[in-house]
Protein backbone atom coordinates (compact mmCIF):
# COMPACT_ATOMS: atom_id res chain seq x y z
CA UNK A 1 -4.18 -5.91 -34.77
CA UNK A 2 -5.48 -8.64 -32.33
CA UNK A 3 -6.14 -12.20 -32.29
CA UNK A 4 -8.89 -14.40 -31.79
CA UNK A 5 -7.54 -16.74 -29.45
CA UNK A 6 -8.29 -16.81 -26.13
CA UNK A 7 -5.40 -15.92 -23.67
CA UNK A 8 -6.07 -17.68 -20.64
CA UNK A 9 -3.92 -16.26 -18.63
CA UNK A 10 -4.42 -12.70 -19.07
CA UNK A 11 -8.02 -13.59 -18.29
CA UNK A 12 -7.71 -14.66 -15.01
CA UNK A 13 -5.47 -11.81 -13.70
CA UNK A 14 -7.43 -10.15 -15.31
CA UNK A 15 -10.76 -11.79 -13.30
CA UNK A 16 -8.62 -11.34 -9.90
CA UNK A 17 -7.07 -8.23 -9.89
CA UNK A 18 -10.65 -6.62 -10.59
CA UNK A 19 -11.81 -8.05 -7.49
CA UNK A 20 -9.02 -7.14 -5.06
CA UNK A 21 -9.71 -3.45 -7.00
CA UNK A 22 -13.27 -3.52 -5.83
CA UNK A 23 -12.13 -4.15 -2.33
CA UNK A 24 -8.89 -1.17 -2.68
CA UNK A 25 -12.15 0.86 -3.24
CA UNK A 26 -14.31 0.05 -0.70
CA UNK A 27 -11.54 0.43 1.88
CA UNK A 28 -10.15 3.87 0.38
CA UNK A 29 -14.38 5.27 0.58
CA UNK A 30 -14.42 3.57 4.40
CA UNK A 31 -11.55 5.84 5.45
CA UNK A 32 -12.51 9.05 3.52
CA UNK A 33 -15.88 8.63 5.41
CA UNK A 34 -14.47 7.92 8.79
CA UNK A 35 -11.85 10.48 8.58
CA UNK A 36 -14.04 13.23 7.23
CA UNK A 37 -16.90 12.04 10.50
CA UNK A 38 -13.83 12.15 13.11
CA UNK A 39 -12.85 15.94 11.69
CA UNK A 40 -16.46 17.06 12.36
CA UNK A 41 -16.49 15.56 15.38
CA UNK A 42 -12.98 16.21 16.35
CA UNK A 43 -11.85 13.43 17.59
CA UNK A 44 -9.66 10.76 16.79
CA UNK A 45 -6.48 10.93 14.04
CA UNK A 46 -8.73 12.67 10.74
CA UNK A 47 -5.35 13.22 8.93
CA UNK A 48 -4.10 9.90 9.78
CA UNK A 49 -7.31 8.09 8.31
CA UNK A 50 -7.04 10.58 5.20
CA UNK A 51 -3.69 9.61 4.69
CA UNK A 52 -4.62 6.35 4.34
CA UNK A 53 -7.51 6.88 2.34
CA UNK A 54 -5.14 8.80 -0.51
CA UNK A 55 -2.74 5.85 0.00
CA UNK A 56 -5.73 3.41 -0.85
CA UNK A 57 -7.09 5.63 -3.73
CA UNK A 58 -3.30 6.06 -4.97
CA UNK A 59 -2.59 2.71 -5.23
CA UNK A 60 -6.63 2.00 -6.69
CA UNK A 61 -5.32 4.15 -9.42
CA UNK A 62 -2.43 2.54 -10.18
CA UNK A 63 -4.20 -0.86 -9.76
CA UNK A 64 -6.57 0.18 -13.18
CA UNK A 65 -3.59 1.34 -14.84
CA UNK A 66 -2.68 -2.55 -14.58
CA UNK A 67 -5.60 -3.59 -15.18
CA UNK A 68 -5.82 -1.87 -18.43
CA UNK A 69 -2.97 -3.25 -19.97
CA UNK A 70 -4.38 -6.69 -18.86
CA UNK A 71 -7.46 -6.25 -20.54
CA UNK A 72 -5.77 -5.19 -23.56
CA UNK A 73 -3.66 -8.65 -23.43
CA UNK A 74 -7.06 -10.48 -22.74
CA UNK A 75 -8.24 -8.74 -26.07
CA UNK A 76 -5.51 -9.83 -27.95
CA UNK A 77 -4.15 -6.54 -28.74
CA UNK A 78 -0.45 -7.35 -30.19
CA UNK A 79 0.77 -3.82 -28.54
CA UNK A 80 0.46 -5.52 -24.88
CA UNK A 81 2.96 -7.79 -26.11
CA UNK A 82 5.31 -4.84 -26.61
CA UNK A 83 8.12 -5.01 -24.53
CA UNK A 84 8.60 -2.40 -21.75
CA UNK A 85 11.85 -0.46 -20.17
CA UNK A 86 11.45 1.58 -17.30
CA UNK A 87 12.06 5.31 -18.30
CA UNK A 88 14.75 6.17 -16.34
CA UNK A 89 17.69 9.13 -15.91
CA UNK A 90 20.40 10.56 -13.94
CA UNK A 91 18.39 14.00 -13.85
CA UNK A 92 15.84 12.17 -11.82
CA UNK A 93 18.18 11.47 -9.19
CA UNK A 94 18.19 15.62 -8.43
CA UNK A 95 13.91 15.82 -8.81
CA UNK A 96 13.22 12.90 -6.77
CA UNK A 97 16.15 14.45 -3.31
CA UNK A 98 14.53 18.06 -3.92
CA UNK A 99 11.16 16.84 -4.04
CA UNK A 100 11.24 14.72 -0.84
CA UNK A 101 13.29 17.78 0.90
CA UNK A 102 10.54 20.01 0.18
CA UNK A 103 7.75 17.74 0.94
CA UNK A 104 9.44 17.06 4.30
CA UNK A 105 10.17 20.39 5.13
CA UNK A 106 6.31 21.51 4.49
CA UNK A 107 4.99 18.50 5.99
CA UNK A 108 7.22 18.97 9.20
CA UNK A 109 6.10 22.56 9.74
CA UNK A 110 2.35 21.55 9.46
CA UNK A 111 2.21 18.56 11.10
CA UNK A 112 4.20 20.70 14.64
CA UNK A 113 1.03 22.94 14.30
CA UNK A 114 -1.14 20.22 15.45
CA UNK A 115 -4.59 21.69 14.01
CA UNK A 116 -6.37 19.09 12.78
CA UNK A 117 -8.12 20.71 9.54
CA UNK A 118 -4.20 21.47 8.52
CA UNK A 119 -2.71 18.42 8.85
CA UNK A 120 -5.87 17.14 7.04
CA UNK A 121 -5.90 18.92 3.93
CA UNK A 122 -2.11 18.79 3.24
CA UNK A 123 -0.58 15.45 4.61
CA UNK A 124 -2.08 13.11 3.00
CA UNK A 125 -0.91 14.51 -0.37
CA UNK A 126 2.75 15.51 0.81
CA UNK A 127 2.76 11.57 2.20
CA UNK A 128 2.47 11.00 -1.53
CA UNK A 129 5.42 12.76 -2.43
CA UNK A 130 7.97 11.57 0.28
CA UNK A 131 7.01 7.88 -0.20
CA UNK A 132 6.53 7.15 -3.92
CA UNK A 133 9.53 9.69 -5.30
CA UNK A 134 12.19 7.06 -3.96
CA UNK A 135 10.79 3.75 -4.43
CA UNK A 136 10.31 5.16 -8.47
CA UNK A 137 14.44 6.59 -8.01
CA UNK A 138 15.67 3.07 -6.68
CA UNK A 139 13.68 1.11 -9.32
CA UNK A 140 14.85 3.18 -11.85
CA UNK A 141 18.39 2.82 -10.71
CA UNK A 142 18.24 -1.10 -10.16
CA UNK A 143 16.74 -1.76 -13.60
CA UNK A 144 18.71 0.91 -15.87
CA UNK A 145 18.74 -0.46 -19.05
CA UNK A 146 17.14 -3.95 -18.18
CA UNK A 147 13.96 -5.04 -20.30
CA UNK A 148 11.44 -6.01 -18.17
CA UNK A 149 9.43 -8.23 -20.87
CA UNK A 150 5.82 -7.81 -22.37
CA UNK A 151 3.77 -5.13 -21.04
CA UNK A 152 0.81 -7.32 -19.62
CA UNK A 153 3.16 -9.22 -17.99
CA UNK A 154 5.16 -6.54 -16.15
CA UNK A 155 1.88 -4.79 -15.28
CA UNK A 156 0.51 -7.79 -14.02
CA UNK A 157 3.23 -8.28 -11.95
CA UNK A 158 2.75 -4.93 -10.75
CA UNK A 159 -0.85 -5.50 -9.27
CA UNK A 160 -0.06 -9.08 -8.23
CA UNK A 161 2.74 -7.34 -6.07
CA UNK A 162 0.59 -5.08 -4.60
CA UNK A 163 -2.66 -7.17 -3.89
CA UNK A 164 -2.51 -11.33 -3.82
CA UNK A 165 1.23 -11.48 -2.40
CA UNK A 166 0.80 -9.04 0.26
CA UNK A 167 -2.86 -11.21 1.39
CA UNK A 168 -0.67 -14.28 1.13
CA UNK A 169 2.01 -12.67 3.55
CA UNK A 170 -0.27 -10.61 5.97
CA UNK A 171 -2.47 -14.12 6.36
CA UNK A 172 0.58 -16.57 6.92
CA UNK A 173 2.61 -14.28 9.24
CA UNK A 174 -0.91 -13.84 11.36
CA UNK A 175 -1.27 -17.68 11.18
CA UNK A 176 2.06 -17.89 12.58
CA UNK A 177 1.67 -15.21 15.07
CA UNK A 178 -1.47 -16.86 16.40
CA UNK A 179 0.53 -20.19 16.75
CA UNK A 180 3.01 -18.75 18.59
CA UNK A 181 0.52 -17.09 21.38
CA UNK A 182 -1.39 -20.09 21.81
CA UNK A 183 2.08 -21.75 22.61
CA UNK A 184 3.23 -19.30 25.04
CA UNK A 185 -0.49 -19.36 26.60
CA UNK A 186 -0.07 -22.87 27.18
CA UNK A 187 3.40 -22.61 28.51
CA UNK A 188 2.47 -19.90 30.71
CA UNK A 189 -0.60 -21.77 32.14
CA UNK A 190 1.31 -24.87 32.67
CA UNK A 191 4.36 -22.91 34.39
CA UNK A 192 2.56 -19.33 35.71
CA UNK A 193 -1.17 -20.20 36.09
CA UNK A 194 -1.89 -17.10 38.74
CA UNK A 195 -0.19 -15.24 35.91
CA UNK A 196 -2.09 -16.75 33.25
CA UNK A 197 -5.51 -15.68 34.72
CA UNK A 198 -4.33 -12.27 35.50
CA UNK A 199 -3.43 -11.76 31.66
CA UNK A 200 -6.84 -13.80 30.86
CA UNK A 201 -8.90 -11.15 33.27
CA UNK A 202 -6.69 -7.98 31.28
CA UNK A 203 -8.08 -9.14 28.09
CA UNK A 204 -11.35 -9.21 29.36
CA UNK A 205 -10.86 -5.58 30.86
CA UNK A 206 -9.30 -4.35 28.05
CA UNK A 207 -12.05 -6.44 25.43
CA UNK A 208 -14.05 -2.15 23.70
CA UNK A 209 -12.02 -0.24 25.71
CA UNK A 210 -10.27 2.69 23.23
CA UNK A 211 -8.97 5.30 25.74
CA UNK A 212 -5.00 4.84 25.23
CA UNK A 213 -5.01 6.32 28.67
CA UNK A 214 -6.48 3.38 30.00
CA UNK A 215 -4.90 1.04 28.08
CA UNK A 216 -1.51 2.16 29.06
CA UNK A 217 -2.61 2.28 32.85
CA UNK A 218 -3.76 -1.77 32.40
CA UNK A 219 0.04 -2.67 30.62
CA UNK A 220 2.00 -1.19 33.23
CA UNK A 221 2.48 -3.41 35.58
CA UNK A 222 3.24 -6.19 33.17
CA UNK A 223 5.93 -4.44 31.15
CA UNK A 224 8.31 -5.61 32.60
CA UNK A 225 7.71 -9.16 31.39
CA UNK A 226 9.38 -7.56 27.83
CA UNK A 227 12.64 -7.38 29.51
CA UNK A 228 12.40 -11.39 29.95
CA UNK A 229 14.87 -13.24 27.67
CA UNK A 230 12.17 -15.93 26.78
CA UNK A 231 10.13 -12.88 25.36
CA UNK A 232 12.56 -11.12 24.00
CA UNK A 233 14.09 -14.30 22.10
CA UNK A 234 10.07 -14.75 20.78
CA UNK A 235 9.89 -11.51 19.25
CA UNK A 236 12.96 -11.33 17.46
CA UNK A 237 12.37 -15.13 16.14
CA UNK A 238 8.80 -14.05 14.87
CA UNK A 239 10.29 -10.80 13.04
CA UNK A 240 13.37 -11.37 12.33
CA UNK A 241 13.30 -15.20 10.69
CA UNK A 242 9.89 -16.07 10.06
CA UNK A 243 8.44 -13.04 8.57
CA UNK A 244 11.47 -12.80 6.16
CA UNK A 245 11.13 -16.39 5.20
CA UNK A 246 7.81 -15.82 4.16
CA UNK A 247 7.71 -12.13 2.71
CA UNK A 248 11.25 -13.05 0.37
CA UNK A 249 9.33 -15.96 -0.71
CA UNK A 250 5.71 -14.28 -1.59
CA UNK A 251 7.17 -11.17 -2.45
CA UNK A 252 7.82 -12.15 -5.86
CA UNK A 253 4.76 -14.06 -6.34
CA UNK A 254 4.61 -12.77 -9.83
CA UNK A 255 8.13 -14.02 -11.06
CA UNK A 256 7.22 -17.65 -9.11
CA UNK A 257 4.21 -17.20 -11.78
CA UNK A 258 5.79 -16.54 -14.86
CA UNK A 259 9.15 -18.25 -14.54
CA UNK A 260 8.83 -20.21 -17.16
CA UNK A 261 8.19 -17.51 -19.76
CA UNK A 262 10.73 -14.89 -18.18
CA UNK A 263 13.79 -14.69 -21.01
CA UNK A 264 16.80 -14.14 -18.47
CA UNK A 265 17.80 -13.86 -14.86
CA UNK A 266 18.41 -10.16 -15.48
CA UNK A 267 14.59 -9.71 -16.34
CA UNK A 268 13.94 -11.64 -13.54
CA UNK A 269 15.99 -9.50 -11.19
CA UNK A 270 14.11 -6.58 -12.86
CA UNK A 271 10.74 -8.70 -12.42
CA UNK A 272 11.53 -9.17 -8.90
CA UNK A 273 12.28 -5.17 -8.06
CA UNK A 274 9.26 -4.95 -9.54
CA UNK A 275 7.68 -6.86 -7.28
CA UNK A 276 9.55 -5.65 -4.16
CA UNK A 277 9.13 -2.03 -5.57
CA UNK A 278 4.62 -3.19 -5.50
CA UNK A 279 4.58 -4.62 -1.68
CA UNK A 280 7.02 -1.06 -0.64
CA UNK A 281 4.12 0.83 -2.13
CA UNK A 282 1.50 -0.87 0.06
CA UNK A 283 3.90 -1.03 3.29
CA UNK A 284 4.85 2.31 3.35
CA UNK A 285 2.16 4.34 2.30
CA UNK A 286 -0.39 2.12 4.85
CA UNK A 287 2.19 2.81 7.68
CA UNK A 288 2.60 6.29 7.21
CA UNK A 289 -1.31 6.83 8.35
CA UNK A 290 -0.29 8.52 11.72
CA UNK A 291 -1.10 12.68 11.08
CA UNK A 292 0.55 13.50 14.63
CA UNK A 293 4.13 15.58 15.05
CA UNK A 294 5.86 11.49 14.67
CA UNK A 295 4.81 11.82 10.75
CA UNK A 296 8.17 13.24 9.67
CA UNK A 297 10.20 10.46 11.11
CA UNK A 298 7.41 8.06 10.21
CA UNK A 299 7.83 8.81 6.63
CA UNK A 300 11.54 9.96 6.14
CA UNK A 301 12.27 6.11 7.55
CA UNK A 302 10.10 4.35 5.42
CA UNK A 303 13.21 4.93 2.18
CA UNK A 304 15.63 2.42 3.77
CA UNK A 305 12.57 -0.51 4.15
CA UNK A 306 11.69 0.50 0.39
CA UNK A 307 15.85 -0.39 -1.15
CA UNK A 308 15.34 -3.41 1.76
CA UNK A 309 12.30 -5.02 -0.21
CA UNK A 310 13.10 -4.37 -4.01
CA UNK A 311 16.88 -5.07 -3.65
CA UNK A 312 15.76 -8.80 -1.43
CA UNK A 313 13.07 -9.26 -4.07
CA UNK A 314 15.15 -8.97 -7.06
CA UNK A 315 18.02 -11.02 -5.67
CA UNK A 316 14.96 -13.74 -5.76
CA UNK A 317 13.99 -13.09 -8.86
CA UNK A 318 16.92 -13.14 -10.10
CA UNK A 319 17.68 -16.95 -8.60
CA UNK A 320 14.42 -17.88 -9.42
CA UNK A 321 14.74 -17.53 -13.29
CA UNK A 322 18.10 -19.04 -12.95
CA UNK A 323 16.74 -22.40 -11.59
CA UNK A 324 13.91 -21.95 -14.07
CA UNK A 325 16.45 -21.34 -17.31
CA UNK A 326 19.92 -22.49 -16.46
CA UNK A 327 18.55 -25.21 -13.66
CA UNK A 328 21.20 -23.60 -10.90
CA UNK A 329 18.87 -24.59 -8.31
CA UNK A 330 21.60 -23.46 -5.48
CA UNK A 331 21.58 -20.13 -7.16
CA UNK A 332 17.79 -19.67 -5.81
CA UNK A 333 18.70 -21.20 -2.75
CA UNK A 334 21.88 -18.90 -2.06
CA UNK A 335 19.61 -15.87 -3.44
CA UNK A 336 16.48 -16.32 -1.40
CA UNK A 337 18.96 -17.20 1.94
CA UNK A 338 20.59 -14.04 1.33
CA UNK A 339 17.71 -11.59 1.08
CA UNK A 340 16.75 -13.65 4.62
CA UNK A 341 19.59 -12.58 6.37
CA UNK A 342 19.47 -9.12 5.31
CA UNK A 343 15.94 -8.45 6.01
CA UNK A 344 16.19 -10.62 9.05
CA UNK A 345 18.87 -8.22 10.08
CA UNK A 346 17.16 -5.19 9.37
CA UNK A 347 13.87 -6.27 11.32
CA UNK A 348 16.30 -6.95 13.85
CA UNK A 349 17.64 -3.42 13.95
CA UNK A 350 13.90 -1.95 13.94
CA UNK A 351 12.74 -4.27 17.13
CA UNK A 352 15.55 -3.87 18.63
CA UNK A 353 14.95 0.18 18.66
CA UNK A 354 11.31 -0.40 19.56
CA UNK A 355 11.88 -2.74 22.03
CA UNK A 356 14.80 -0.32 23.92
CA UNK A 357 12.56 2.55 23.67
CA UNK A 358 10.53 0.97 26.67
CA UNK A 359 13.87 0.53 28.56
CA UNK A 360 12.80 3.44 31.04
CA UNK A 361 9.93 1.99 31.40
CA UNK A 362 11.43 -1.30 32.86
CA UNK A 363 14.03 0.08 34.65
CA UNK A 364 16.57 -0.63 31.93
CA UNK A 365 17.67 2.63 31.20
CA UNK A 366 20.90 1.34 29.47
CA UNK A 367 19.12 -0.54 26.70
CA UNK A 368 18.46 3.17 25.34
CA UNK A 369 22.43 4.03 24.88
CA UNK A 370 23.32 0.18 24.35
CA UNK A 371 21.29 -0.79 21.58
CA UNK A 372 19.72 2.44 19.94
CA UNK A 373 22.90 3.45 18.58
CA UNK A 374 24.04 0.00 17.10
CA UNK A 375 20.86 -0.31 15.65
CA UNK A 376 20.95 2.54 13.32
CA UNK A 377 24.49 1.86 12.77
CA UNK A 378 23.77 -1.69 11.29
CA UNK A 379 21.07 -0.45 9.89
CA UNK A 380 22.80 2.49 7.89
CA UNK A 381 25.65 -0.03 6.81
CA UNK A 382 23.02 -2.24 5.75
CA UNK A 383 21.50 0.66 3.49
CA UNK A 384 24.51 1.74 1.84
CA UNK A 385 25.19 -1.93 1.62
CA UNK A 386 22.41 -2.71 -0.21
CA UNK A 387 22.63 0.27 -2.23
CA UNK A 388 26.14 -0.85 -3.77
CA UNK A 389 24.58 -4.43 -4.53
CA UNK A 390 21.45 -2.71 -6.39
CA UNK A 391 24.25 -0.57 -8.81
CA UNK A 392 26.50 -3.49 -8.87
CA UNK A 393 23.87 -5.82 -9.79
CA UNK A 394 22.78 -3.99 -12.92
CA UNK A 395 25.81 -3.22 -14.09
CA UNK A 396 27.07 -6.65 -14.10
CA UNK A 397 23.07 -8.09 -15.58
CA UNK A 398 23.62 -5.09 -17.87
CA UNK A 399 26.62 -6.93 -19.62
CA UNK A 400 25.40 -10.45 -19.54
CA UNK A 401 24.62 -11.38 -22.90
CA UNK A 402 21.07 -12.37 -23.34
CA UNK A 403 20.09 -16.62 -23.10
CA UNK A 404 20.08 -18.00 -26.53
CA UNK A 405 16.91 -19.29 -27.68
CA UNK A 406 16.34 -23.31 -27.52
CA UNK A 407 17.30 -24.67 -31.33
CA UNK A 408 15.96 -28.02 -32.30
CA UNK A 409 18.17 -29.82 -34.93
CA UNK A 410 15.67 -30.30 -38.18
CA UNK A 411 14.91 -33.65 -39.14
CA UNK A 412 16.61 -35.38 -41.90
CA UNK A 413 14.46 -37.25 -44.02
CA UNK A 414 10.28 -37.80 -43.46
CA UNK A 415 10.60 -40.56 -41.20
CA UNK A 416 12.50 -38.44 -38.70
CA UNK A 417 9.11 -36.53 -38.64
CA UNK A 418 6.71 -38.73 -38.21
């Protein structure tokens, strides 16, 4: 059965998410191609630009699952309208550990071969199964029992999540992140000019050059300029407060969207996992393109980020349907502060390991056995954290008795309705 009307809507996601799927496909064919040149040639990472081919062509296909149920909405098919519940159980839980354990395992023993046609071939695919396994479990888990709404609508929120919110993000935070150079430039050339034209004369040295060799030979001497406070105090403002204010307030682009039509704050939490669950996808299967003897640690890490951005996310979706339906606008604003300070406190964790790492390099040697280990302390409390708010969460949206539907007291007599 379908009707004749034209749904709007549905159209243009429709219109939108076909184009960003025309560009997931032109990037996915660019890597195959360069991957498959730099194996014949041996040179280069092969595996690492195959892995993120598959990730590309993964999430293509997912991308025209969406975009069929779209098109079905845009048709007027009433079965698009049907509403959807994610098909989760406990047995999963078992399927999803032993299939990452394996995958590791396999991956770990190929990848410490270092052959190159290897680590090409098998990878890319076992990448697959240590990255989407988990982010399937902990939506699954957060969303037990929770109706995420129409069809077209949750699959629409699906492919918004993993293609318009993500542009929105990657060009605000590089905005930003050009802002903020051009304002230490300045301050440097007004306070350090002799050190402002040596830096000005390393970008032009370093302007084609690809030999990491060489690169690393030109940063030396001005490494130590990361132990400064002032640069130091940049970094972690950049990564650990603005990017989270702007990826907790993209994220769930989709539930911004559709608040208005979203039922309850439980289906928004759900919408908003959703969403969260979309932009982990994209993160961690595009940052899991390295194909060296790092890709076990690159990928087994890559879990904890994926409960960080669908647990955030639905704690905004959540307080975004709440302003939208029950007007508690300090709901939203306690929701989307909240999913701040924990993913500002995870980024804060992650730089803070990446930035100690170089300690030796500085001749801060302590940073290594200062700040390493509190790092992935925090950061494990944070997961488990986390973890108890995503069960704790559903359970308690599980209970809450769905929002009544708006009545409108009937007129009494004819002149009531004109």
């Amino acid at each position: 059965m379908q009707t004749k009307k034209n749904h709007w809507p549905s159209i243009l996601i429709l219109f939108v998410l076909t184009i960003c799927a025309l560009g997931v496909t032109v990037i996915t064919l660019g890597f195959g191609i360069s991957s498959l040149i730099n194996l014949f040639k041996d040179k280069g990472d092969p595996a690492g630009e195959m892995i993120g081919a598959v990730a590309f062509g993964f999430e293509l296909i997912v991308l025209l699952g969406c975009l069929w149920f779209i098109f079905q909405k845009a048709r007027g098919r009433t079965q698009a309208d049907l509403s959807f519940k994610f098909p989760y159980s406990e047995w999963q839980i078992f399927a999803v550990l032993a299939m990452i354990a394996i995958a590791v395992a396999i991956g770990t023993g190929i990848a410490l071969t270092e052959i190159k046609w290897l680590t090409f071939l098998f990878l890319p695919v076992l990448t697959l199964f240590v990255i989407v396994p988990p982010i399937w479990l902990l939506f699954g888990i957060g969303t037990k029992g929770l109706d995420l709404g129409p069809r077209w609508r949750m699959f629409s929120a699906l492919g918004i999540g993993m293609t318009v919110g993500p542009l929105f993000m990657i060009v605000l935070e590089l905005i930003l992140l050009v802002i903020i150079i051009m304002i230490g430039a300045v301050i440097i050339a007004i306070k350090q000019p002799v050190l402002f034209k040596e830096i000005t004369n390393l970008v032009q040295m370093m302007r084609g050059e690809t030999n990491q060799a060489v690169v690393q030979q030109l940063l030396a001497p001005y490494l130590p300029y990361i132990g400064n406070p002032f640069v130091i105090a940049s970094i972690l403002g950049y990564i650990a407060l603005l990017v989270p204010l702007i990826e907790e307030l993209f994220k769930p682009l989709a539930v911004w969207i559709f608040a208005a039509k979203i039922e309850t704050p439980a289906q928004g939490f759900a919408m908003g996992m959703l969403s969260g669950a979309a932009f982990a996808l994209i993160e961690s299967l595009n940052a899991s393109g390295d194909g060296s003897t790092s890709w076990p640690v690159i990928v087994s890490v890559r879990a904890g980020t994926s409960l960080l951005h669908m647990t955030t996310s639905g704690l905004v979706g959540w307080g975004i349907v709440s302003a939208f339906r029950e007007k508690k606008i300090k709901r939203l604003v306690g929701a989307y502060l909240s999913a701040v300070v924990l993913h500002g406190i995870w980024n804060a964790c992650a730089i803070g390991i990446g930035i100690s790492s170089v300690g030796e390099l500085i001749n801060k040697p302590e940073w290594v056995f200062n700040i390493i280990p509190a790092a992935l302390c925090g950061m494990g409390v944070l997961g488990i954290g986390m973890f108890a708010v995503l069960i704790a969460s559903n359970r308690r949206l599980r209970n809450t008795p769905a929002s009544l539907p708006i009545v409108l007291p009937m007129p009494e007599n004819e002149e009531d309705i004109k």
